[in-house]
N, C-alpha and C. Protein backbone atom coordinates (compact mmCIF):
# COMPACT_ATOMS: atom_id res chain seq x y z
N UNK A 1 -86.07 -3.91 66.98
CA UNK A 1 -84.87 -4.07 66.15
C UNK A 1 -83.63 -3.70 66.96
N UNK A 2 -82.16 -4.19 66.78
CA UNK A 2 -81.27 -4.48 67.15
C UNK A 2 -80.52 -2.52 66.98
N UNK A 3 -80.52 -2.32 68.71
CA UNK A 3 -79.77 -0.65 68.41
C UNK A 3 -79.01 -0.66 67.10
N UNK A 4 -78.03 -1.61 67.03
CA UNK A 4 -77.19 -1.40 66.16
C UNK A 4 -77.41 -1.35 64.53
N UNK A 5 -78.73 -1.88 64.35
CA UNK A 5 -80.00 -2.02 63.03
C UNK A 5 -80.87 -1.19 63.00
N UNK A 6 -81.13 -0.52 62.13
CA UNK A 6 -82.14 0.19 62.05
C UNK A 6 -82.55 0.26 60.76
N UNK A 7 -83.66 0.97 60.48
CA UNK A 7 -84.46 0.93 58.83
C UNK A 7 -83.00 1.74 58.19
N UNK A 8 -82.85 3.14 59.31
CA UNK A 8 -81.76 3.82 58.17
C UNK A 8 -80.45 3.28 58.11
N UNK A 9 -80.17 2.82 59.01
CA UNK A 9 -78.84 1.99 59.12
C UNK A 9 -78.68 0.84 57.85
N UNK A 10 -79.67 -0.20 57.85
CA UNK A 10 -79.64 -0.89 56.42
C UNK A 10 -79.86 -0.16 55.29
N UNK A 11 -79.94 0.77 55.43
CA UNK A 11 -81.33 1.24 54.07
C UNK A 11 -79.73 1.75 53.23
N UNK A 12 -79.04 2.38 54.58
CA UNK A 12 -77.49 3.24 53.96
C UNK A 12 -76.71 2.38 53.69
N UNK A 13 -76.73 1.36 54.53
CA UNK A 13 -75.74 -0.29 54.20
C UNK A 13 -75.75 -0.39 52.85
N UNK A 14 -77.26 -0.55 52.60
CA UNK A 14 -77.37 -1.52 51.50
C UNK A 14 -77.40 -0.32 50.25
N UNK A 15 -77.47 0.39 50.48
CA UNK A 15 -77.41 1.75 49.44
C UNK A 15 -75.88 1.63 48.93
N UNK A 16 -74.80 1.76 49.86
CA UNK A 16 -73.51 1.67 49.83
C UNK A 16 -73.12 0.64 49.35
N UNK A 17 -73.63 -0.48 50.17
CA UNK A 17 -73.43 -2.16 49.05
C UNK A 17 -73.35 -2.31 47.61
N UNK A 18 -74.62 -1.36 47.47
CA UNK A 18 -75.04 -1.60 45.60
C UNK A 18 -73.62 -0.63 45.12
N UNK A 19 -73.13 0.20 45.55
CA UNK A 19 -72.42 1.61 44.92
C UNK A 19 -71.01 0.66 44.60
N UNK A 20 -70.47 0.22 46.02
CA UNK A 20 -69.15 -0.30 45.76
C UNK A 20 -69.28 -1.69 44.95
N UNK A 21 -70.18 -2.46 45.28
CA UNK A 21 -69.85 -3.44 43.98
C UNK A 21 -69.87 -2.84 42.59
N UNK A 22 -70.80 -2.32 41.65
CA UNK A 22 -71.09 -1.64 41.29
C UNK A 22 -69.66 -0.98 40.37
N UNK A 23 -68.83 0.01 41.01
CA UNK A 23 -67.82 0.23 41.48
C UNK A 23 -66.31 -0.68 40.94
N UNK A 24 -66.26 -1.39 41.95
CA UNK A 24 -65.29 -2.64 41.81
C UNK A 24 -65.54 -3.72 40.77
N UNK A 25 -66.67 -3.86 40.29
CA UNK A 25 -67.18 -4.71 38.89
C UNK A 25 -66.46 -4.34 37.54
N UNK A 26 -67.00 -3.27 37.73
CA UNK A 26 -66.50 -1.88 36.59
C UNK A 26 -65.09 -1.77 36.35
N UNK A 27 -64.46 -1.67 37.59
CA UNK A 27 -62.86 -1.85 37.33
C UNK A 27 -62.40 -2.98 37.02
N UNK A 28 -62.66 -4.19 37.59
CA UNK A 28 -62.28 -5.42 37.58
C UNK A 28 -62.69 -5.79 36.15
N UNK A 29 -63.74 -5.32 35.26
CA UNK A 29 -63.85 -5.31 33.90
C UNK A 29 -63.07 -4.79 32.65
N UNK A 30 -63.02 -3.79 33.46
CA UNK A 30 -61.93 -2.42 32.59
C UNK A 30 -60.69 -2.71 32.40
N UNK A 31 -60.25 -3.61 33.71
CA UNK A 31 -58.31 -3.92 33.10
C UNK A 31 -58.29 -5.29 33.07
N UNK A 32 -59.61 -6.13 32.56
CA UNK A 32 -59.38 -7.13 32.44
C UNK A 32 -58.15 -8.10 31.21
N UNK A 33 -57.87 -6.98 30.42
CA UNK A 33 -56.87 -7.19 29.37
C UNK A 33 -55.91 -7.68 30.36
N UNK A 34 -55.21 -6.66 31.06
CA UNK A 34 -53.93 -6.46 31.59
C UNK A 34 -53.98 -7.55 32.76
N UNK A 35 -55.13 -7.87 33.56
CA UNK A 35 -55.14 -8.16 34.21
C UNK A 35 -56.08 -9.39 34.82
N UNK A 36 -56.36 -10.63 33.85
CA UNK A 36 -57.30 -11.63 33.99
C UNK A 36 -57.35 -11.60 35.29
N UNK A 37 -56.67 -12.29 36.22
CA UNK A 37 -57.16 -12.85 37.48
C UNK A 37 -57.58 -11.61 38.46
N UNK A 38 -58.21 -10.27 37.89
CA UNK A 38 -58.64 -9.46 38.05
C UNK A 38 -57.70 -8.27 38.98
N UNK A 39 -58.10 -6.83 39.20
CA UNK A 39 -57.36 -5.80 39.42
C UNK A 39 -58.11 -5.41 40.73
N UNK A 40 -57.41 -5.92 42.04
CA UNK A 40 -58.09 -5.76 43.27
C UNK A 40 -57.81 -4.07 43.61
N UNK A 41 -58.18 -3.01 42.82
CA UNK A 41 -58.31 -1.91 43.07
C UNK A 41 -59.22 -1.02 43.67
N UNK A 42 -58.84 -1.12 45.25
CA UNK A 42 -60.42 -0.80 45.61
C UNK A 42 -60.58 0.92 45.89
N UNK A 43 -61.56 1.01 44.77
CA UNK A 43 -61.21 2.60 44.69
C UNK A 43 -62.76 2.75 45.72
N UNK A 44 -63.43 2.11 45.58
CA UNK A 44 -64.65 1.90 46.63
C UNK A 44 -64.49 2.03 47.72
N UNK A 45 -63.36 2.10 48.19
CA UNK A 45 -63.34 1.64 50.15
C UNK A 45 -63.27 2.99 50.83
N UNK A 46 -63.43 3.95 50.09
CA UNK A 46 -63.86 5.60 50.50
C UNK A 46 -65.07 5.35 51.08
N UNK A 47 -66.07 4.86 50.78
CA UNK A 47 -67.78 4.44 51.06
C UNK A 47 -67.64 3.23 52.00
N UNK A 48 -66.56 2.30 51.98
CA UNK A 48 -66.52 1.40 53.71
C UNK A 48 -66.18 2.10 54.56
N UNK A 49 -64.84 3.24 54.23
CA UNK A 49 -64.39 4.21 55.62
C UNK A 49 -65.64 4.60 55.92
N UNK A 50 -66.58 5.23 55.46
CA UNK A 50 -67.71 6.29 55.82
C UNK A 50 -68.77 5.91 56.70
N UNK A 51 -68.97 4.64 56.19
CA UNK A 51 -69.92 3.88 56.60
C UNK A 51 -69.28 3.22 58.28
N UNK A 52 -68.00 3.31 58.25
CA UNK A 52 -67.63 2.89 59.22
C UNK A 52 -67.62 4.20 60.28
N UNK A 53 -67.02 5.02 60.06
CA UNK A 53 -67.64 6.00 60.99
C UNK A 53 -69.31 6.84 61.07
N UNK A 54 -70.15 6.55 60.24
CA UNK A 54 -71.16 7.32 60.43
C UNK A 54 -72.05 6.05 60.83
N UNK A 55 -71.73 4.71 60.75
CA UNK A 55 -72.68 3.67 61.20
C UNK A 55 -72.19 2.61 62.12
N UNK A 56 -70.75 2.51 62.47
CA UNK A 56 -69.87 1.74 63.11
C UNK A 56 -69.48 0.61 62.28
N UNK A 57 -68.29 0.10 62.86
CA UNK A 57 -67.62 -1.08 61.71
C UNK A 57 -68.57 -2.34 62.18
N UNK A 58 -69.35 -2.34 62.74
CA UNK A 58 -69.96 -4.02 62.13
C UNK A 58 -70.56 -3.78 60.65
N UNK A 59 -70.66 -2.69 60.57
CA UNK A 59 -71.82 -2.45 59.16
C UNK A 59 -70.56 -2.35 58.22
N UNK A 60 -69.52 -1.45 58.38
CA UNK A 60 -68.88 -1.46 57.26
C UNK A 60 -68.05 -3.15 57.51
N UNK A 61 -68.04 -4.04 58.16
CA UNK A 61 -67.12 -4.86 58.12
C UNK A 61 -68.12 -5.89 57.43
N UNK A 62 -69.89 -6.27 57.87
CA UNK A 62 -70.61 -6.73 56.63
C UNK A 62 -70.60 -6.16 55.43
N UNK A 63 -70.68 -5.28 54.96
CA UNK A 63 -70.63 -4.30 54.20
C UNK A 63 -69.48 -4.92 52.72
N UNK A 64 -68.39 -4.43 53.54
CA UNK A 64 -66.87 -5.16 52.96
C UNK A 64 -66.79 -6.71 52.80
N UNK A 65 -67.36 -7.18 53.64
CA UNK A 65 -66.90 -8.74 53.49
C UNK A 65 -68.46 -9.37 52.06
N UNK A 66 -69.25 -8.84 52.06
CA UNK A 66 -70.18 -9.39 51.26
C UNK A 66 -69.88 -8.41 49.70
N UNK A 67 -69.26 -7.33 50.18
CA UNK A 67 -68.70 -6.94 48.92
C UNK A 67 -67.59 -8.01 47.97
N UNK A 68 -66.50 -8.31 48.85
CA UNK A 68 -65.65 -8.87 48.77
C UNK A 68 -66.21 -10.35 47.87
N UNK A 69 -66.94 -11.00 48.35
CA UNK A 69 -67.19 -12.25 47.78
C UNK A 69 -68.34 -11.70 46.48
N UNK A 70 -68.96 -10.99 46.10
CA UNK A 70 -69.83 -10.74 45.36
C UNK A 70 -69.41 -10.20 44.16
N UNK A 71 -68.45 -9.45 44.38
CA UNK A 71 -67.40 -9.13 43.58
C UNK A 71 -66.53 -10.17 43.21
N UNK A 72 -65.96 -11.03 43.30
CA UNK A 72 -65.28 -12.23 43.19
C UNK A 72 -65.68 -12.81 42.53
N UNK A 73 -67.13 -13.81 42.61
CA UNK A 73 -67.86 -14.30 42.12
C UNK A 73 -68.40 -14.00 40.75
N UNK A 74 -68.57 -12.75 40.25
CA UNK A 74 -69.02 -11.95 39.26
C UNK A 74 -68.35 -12.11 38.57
N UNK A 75 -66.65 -11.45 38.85
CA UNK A 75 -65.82 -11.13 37.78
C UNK A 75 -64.82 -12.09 38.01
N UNK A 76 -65.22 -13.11 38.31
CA UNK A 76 -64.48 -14.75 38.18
C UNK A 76 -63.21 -14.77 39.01
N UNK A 77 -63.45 -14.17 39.52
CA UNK A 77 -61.83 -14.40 40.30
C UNK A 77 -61.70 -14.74 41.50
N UNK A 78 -63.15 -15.48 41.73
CA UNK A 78 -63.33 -16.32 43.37
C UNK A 78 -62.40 -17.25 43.80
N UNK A 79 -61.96 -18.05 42.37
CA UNK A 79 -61.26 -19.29 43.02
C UNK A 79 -59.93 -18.86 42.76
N UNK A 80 -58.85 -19.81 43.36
CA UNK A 80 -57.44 -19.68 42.68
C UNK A 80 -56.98 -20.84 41.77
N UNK A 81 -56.31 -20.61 40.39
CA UNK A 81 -55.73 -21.18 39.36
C UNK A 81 -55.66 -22.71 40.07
N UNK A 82 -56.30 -23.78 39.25
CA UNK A 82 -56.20 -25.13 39.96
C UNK A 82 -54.52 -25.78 39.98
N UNK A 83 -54.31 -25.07 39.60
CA UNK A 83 -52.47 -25.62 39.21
C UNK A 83 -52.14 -24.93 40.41
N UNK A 84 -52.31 -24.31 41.51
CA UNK A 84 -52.19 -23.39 42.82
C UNK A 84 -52.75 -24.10 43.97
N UNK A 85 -53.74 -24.76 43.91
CA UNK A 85 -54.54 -24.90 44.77
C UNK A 85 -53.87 -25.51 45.86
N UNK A 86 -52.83 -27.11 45.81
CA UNK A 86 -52.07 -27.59 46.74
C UNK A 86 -53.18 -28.21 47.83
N UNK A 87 -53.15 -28.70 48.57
CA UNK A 87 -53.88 -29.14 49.83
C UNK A 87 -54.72 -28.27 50.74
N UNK A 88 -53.98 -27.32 50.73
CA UNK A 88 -54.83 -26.20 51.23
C UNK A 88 -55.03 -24.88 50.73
N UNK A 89 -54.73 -24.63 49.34
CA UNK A 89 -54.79 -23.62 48.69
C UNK A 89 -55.96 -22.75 48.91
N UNK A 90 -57.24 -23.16 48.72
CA UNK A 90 -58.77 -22.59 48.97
C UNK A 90 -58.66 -22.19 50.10
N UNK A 91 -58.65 -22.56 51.34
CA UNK A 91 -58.52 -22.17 52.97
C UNK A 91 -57.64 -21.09 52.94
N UNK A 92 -56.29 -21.49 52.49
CA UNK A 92 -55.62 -20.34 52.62
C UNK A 92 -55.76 -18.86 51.80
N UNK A 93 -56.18 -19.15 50.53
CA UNK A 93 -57.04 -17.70 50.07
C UNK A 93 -57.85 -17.13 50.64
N UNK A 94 -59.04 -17.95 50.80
CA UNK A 94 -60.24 -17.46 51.35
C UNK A 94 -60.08 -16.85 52.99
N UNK A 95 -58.86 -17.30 53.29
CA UNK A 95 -58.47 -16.84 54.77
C UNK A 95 -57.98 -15.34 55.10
N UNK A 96 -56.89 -15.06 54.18
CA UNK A 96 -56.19 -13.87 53.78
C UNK A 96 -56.80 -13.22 52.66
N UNK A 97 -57.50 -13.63 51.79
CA UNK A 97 -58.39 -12.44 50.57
C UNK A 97 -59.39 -11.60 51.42
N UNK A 98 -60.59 -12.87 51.89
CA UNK A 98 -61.44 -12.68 52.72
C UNK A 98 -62.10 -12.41 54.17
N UNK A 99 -60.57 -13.25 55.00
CA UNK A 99 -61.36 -13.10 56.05
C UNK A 99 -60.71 -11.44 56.98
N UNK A 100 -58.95 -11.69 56.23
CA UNK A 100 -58.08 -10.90 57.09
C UNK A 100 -58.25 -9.70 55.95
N UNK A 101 -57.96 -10.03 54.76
CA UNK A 101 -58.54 -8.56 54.06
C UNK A 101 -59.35 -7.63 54.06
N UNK A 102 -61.11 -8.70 54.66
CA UNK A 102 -62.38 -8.17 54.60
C UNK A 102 -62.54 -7.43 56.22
N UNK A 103 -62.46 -7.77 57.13
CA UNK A 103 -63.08 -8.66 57.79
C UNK A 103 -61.53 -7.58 59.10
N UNK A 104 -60.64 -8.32 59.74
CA UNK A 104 -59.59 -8.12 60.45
C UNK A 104 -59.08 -6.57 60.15
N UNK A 105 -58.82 -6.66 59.00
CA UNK A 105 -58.28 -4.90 58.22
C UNK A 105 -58.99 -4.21 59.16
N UNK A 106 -60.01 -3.68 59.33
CA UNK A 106 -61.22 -3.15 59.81
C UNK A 106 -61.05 -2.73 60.74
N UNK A 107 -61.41 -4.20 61.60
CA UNK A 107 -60.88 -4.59 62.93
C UNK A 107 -59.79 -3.84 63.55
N UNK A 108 -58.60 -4.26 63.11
CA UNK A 108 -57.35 -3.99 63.68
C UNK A 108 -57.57 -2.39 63.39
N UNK A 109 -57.58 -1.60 62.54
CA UNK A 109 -57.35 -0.17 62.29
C UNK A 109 -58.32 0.34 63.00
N UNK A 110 -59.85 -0.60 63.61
CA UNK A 110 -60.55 0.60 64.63
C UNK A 110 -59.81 0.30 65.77
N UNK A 111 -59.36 -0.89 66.16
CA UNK A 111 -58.14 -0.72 67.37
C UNK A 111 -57.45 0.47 68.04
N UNK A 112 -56.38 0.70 66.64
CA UNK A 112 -55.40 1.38 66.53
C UNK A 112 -55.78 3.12 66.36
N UNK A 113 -56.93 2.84 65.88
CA UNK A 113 -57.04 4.67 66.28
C UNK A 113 -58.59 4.79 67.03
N UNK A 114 -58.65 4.14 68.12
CA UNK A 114 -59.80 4.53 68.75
C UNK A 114 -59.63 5.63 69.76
N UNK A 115 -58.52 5.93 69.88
CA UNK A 115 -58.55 7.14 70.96
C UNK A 115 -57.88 8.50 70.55
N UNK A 116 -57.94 7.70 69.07
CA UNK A 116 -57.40 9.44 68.12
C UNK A 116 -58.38 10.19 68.45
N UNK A 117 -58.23 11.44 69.15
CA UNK A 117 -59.96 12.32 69.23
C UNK A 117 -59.94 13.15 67.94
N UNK A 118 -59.13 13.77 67.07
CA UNK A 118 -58.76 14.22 65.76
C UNK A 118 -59.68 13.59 64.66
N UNK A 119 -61.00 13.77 64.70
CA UNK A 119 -61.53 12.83 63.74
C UNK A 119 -61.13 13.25 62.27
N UNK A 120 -60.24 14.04 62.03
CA UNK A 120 -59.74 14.08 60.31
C UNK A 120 -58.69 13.29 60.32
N UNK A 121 -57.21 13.29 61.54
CA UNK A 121 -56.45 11.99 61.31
C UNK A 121 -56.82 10.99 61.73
N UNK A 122 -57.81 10.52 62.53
CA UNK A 122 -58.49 9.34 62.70
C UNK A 122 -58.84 8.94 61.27
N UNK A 123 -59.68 9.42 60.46
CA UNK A 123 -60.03 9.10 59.68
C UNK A 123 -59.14 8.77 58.39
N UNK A 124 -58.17 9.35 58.54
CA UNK A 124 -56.73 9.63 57.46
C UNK A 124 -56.19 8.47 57.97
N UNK A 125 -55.95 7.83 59.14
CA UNK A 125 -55.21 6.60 59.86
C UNK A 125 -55.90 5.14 59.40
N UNK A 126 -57.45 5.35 59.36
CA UNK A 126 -58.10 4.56 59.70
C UNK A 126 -57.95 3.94 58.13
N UNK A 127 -58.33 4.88 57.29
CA UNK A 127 -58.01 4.43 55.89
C UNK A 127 -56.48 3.73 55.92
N UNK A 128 -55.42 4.42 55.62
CA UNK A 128 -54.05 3.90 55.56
C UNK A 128 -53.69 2.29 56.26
N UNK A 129 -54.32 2.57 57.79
CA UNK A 129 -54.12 1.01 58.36
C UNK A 129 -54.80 -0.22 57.38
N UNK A 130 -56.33 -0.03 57.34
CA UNK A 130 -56.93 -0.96 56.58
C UNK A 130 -56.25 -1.66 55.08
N UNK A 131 -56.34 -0.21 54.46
CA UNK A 131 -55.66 -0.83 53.35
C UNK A 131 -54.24 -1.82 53.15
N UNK A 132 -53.40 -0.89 54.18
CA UNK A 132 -52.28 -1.63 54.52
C UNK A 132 -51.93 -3.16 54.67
N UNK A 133 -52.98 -3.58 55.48
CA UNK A 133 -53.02 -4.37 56.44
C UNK A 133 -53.91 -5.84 55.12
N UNK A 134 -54.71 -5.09 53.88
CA UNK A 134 -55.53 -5.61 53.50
C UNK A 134 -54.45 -5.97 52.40
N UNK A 135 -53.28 -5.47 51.99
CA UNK A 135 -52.26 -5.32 51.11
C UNK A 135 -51.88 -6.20 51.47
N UNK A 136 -50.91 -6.61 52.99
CA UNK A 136 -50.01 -7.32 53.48
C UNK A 136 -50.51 -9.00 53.25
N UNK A 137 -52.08 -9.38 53.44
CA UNK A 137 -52.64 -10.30 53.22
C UNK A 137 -52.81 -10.82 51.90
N UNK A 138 -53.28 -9.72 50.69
CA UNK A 138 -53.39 -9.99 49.43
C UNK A 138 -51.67 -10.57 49.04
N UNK A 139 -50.63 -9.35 49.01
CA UNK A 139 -49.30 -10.06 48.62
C UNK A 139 -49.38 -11.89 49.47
N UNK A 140 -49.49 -12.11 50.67
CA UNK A 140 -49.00 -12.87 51.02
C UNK A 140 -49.97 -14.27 50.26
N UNK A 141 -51.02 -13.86 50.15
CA UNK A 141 -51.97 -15.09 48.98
C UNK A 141 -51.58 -15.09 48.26
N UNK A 142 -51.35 -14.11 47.16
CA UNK A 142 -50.89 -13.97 45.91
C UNK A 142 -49.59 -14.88 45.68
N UNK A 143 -48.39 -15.16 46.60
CA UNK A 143 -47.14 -15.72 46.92
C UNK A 143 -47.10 -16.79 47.14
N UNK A 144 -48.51 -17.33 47.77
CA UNK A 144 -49.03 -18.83 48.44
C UNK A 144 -49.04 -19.53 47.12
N UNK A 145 -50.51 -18.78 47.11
CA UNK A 145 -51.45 -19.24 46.16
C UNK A 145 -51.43 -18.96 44.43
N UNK A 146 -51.60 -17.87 44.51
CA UNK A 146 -51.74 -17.22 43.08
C UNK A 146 -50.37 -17.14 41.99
N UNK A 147 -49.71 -18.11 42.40
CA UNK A 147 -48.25 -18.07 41.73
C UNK A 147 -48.14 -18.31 40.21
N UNK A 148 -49.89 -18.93 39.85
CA UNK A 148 -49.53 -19.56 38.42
C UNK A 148 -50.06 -18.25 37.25
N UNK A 149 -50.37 -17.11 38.26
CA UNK A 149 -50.59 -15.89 37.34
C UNK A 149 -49.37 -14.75 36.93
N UNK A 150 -48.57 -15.58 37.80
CA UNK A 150 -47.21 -15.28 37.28
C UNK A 150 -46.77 -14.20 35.92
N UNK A 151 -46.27 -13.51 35.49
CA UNK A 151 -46.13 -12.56 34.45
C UNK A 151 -44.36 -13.71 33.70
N UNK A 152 -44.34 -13.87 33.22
CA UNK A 152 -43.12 -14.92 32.35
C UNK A 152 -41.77 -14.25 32.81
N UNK A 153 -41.09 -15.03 33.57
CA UNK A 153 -40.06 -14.62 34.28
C UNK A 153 -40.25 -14.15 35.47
N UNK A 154 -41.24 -13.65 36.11
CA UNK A 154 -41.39 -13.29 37.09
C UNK A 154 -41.64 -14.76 38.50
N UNK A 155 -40.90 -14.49 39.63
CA UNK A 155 -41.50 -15.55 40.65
C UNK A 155 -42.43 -14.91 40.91
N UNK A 156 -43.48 -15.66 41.88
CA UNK A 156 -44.48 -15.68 42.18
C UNK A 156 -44.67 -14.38 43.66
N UNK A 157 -43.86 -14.85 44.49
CA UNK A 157 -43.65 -13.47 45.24
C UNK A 157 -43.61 -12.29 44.75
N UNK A 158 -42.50 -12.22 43.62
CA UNK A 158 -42.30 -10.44 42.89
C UNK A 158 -43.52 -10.73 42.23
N UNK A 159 -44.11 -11.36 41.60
CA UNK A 159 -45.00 -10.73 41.37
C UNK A 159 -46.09 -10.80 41.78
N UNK A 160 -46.52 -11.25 42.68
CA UNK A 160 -47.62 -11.01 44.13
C UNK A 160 -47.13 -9.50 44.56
N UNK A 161 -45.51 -8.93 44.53
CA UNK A 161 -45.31 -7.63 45.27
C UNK A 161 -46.00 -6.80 44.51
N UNK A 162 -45.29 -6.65 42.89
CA UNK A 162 -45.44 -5.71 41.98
C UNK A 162 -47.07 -5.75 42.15
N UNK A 163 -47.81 -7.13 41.65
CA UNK A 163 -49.47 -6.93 41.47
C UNK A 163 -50.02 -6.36 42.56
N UNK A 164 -50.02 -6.76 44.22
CA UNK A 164 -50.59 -5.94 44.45
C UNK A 164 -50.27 -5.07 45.32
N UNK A 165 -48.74 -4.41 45.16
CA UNK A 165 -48.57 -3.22 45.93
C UNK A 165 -49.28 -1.94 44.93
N UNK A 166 -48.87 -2.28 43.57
CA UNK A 166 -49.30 -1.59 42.29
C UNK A 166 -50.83 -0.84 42.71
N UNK A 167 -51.99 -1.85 42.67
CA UNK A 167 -53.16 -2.04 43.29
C UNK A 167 -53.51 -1.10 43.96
N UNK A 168 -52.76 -1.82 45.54
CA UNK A 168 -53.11 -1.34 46.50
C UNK A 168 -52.74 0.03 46.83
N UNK A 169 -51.36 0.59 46.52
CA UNK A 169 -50.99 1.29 46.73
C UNK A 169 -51.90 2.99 45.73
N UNK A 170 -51.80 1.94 44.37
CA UNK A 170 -53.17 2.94 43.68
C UNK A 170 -54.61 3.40 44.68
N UNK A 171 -55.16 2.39 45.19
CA UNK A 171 -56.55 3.01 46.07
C UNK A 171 -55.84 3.60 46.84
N UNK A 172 -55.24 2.76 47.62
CA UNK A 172 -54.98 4.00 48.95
C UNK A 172 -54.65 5.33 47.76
N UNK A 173 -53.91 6.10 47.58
CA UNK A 173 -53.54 7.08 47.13
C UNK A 173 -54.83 8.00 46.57
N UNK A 174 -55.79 6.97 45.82
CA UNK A 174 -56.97 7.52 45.62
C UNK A 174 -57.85 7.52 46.87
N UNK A 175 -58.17 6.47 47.48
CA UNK A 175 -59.18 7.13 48.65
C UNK A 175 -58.53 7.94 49.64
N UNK A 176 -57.31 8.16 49.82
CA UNK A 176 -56.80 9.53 50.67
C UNK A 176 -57.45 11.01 49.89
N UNK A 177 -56.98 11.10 48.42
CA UNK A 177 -57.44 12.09 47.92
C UNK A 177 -58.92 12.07 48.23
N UNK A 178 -59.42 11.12 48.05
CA UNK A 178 -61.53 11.08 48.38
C UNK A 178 -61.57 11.84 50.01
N UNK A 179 -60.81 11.32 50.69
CA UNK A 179 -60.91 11.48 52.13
C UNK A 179 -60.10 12.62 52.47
N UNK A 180 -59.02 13.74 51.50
CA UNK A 180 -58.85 15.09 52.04
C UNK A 180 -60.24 15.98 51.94
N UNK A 181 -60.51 15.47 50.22
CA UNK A 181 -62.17 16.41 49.71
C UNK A 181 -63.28 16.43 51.08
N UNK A 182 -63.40 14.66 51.68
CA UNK A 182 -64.22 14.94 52.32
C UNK A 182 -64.23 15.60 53.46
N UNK A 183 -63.02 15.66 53.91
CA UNK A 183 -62.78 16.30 55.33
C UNK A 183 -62.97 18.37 55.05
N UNK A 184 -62.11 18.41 53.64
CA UNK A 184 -62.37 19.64 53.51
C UNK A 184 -63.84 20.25 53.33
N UNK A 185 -64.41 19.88 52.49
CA UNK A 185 -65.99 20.51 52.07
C UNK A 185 -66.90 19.68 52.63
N UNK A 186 -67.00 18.47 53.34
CA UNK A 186 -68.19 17.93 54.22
C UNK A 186 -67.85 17.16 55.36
N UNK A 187 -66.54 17.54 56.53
CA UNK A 187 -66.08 16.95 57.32
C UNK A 187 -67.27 15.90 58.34
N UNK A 188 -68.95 16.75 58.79
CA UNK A 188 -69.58 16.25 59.28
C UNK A 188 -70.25 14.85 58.54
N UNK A 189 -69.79 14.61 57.58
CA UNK A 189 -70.03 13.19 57.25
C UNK A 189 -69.66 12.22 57.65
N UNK A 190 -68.85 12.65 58.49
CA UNK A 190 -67.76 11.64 58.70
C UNK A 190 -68.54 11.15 60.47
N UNK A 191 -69.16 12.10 61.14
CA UNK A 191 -69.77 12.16 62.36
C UNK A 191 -70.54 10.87 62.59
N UNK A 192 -70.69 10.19 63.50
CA UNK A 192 -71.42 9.07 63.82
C UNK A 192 -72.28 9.41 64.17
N UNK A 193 -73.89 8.91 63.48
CA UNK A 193 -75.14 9.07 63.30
C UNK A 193 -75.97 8.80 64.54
N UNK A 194 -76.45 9.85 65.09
CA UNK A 194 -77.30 9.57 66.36
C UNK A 194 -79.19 9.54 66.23
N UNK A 195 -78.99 8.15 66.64
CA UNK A 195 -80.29 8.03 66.51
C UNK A 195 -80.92 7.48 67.97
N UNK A 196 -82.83 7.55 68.18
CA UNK A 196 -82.99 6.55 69.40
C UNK A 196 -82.65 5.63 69.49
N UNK A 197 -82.75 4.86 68.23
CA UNK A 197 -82.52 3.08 67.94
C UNK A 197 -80.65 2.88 67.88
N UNK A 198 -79.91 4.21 68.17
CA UNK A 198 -78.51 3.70 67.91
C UNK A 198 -77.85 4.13 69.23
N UNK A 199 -76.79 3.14 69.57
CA UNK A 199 -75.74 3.00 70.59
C UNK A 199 -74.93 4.70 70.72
C-alpha cells in the first residue's frame, strides 16, 4: 500500500468523512427556512484542518472535496438556479464552489505556511487562509452564478457579499474557537502521525 495510505490513514479519513458530512447536512437542514439554496457554514472544517496536519493535505483535500459534493447533492444545492446557468454557468460553479473552494484553499494555505515552525500559528494561519480563500471563491460564484437567489432588492453581488461573508465569516470564527481549545488542552493532535507505512 501507498506510504501515503494506510489501513489507519483511511480508516481516520473515512471516520472524519462520515462526521463532517454528517455535520454540514444538519446545518444545511436547520436554516433551510432562511436559507433554501442552502447555508455553506462550514463549522466541520475543524476535522479537515486536523486531518490535514496529522495525515497530510492529500487526505484532507480528498476528504474536503468528496465532502463538498456529497453534501451538495443531499441537501439539493448541487446545481445553480436554471434562470443562472448562462452558457457556462455549471463550469463556472463547479470551478470556484468545488474545485478552488475544495480543492486549491488547501493547497494554497499549505504553501503559505509551510515554514511556519510554530505549529499553533501554523495551524491558526492554516485555518484563516483556507477559509478565506474558500470565501473569496464562494462570493465570486454566488455574483456569477447564484444571482437569482437574490433577497428582493438586493443585487446579486451584495448579496453573494452579505450571504457568504455572513457564512463564512461565522465558521471561521467558530473553527478558530475549535482550534484555540485544541491547541490549549490537546495541542499533540495536531502532530503528524508517524508511521512505517508513512512519509
Amino acid at each position: 500500500m501507498s506510504k501515503k495510505f494506510n489501513t489507519h490513514s483511511i480508516a481516520e479519513s473515512g471516520l472524519i468523512l462520515a462526521i463532517v458530512i454528517i455535520i454540514d447536512i444538519s446545518m444545511a437542514y436547520a436554516f433551510r427556512a432562511l436559507f433554501p439554496e442552502g447555508w455553506a457554514f462550514q463549522l466541520s472544517f475543524i476535522f479537515i484542518a486536523i486531518l490535514a496536519f496529522r495525515r497530510g493535505i492529500t487526505h484532507a483535500i480528498i476528504v474536503n472535496f468528496a465532502r463538498a459534493w456529497i453534501v451538495a447533492a443531499v441537501s439539493g444545492s448541487f446545481f445553480p438556479p436554471t434562470a443562472t446557468y448562462g452558457a457556462y454557468g455549471i463550469l463556472i460553479s463547479l470551478s470556484l464552489d468545488y474545485i478552488v473552494g475544495s480543492i486549491f484553499s488547501i493547497l494554497i494555505a499549505q504553501l503559505l505556511v509551510m515554514k511556519i515552525k510554530n505549529i499553533k500559528w501554523k495551524f491558526i494561519l492554516w485555518i484563516t487562509i483556507a477559509l478565506t480563500i474558500s470565501f473569496i471563491a464562494s462570493f465570486i460564484s454566488g455574483g456569477l452564478v447564484w444571482g437569482a437567489y437574490a433577497w428582493p432588492g438586493w443585487g446579486a453581488w451584495i448579496y453573494s457579499l452579505a450571504y457568504n461573508f455572513s457564512s463564512n465569516f461565522a465558521a471561521l470564527v467558530a473553527t478558530l474557537i475549535f482550534a484555540a481549545v485544541i491547541i490549549r488542552v490537546k495541542p499533540n493532535m495536531l502532530e503528524k502521525v508517524k508511521e512505517k507505512t508513512w512519509e
